[in-house]
N, C-alpha and C. Protein backbone atom coordinates (compact mmCIF):
# COMPACT_ATOMS: atom_id res chain seq x y z
N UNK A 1 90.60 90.38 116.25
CA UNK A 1 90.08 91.36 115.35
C UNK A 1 91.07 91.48 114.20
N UNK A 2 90.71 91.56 113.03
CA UNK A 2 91.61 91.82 111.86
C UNK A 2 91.09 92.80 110.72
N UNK A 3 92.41 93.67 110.23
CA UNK A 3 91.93 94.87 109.86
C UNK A 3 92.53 94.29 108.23
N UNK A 4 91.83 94.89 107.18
CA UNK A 4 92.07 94.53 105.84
C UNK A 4 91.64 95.59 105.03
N UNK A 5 92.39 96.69 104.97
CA UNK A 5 91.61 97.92 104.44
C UNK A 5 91.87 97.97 103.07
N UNK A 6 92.81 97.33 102.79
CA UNK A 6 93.58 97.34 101.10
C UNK A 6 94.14 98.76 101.17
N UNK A 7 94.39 99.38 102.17
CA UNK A 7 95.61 100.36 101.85
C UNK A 7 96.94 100.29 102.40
N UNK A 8 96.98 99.33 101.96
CA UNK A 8 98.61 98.64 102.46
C UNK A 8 99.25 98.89 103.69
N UNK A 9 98.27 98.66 104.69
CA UNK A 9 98.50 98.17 106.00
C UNK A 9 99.74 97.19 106.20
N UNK A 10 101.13 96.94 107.03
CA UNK A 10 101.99 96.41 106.94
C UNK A 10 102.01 95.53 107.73
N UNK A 11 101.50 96.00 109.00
CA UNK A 11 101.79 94.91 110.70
C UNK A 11 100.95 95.76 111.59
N UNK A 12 100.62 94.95 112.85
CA UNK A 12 100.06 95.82 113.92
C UNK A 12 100.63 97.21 114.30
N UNK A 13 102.07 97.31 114.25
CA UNK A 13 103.05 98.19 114.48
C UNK A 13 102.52 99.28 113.86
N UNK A 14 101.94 99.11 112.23
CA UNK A 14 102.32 100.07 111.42
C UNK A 14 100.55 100.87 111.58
N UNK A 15 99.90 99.70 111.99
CA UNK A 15 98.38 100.00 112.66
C UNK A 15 98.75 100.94 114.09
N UNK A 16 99.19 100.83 115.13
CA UNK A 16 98.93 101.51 116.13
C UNK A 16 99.49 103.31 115.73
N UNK A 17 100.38 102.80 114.99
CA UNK A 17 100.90 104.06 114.55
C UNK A 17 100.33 105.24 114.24
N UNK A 18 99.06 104.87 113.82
CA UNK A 18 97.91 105.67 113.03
C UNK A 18 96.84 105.72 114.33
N UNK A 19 96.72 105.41 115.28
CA UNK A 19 96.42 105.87 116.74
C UNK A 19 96.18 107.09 117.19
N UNK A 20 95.36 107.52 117.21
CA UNK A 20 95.29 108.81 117.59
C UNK A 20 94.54 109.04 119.29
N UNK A 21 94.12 107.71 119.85
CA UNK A 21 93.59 108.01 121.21
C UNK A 21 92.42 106.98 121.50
N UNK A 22 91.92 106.67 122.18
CA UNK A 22 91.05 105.58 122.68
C UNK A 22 89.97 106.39 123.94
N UNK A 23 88.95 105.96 124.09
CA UNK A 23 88.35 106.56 125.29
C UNK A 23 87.46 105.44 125.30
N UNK A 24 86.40 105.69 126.64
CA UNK A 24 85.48 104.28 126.76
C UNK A 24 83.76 105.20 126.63
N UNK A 25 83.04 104.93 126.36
CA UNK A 25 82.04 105.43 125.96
C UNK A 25 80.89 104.06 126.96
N UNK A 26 80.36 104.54 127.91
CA UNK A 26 79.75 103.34 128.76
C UNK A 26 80.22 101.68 127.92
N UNK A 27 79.23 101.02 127.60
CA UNK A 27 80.04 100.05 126.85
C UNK A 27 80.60 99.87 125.70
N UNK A 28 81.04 100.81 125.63
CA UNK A 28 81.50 101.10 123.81
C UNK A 28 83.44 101.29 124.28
N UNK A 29 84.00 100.35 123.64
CA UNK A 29 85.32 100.93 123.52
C UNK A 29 85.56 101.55 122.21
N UNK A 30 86.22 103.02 122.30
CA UNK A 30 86.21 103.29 120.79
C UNK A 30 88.27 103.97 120.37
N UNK A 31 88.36 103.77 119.27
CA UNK A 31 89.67 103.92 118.99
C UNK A 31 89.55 104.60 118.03
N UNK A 32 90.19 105.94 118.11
CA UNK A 32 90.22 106.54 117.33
C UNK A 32 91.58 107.12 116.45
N UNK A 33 91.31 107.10 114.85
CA UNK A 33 92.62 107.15 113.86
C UNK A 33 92.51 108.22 113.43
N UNK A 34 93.72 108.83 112.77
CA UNK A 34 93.84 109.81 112.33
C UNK A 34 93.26 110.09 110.84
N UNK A 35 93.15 110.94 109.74
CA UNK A 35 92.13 112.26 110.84
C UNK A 35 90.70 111.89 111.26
N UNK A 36 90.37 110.99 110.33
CA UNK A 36 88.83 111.04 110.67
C UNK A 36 88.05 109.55 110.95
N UNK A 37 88.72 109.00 111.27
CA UNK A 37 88.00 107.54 111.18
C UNK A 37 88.56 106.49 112.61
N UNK A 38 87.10 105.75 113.12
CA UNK A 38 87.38 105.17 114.59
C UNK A 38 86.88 104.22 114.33
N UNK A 39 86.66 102.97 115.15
CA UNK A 39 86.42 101.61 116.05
C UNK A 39 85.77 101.76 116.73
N UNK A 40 84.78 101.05 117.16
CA UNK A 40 83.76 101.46 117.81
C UNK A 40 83.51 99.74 118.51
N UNK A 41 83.93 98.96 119.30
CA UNK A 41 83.72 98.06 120.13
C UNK A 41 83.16 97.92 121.20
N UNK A 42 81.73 97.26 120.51
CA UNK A 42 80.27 97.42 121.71
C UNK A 42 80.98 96.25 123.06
N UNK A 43 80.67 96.59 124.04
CA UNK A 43 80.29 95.56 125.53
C UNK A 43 82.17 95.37 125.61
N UNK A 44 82.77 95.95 125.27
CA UNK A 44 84.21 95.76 125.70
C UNK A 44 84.83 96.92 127.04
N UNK A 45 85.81 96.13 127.61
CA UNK A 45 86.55 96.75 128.30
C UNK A 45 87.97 96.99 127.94
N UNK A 46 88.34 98.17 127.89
CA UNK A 46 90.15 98.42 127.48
C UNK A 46 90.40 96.83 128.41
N UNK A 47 90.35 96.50 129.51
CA UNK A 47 91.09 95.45 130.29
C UNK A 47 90.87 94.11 129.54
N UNK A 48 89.45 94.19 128.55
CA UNK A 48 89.53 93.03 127.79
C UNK A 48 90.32 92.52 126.41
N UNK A 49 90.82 93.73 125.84
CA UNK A 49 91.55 93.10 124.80
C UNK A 49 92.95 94.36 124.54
N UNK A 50 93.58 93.54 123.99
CA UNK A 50 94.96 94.07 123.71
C UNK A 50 95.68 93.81 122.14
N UNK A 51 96.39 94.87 121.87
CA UNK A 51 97.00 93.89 120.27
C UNK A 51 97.55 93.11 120.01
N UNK A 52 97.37 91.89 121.00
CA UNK A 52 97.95 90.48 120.93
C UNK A 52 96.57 90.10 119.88
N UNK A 53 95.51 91.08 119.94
CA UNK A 53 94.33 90.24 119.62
C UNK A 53 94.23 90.69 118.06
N UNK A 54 95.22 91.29 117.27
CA UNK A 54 94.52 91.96 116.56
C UNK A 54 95.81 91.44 115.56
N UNK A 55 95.25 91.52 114.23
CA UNK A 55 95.72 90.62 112.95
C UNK A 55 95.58 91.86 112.02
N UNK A 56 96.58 92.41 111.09
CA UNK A 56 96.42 93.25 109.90
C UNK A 56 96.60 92.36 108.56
N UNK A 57 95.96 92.01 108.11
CA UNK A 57 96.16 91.92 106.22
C UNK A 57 96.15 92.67 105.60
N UNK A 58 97.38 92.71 104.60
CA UNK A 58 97.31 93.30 103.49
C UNK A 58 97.27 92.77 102.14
């Protein structure tokens, strides 16, 4: 997964940072950022992916 928001996102590091909590919604994994904005990953399991998987561009 790779995030490219053009607001000068730095590294995954600087992504989790902005983390505000995760929950599972039947098949929905969803991640939620601070203040108002989430991820919403249909048919996933937290056990299926990790931020090995995840790429930031800026």
């Amino acid at each position: 997964m790779r995030f490219d928001t053009g607001l000068g996102l730095t590294s995954v590091d600087h992504l989790t940072s902005l983390v505000t909590g995760s929950h599972q919604n039947g098949a929905r994994l969803i991640v939620d950022f601070w203040p108002d904005a989430f991820v919403t990953l249909e048919n996933v399991q937290p056990d299926q992916i990790s931020w090995n998987d995840v790429s930031v561009l800026s």
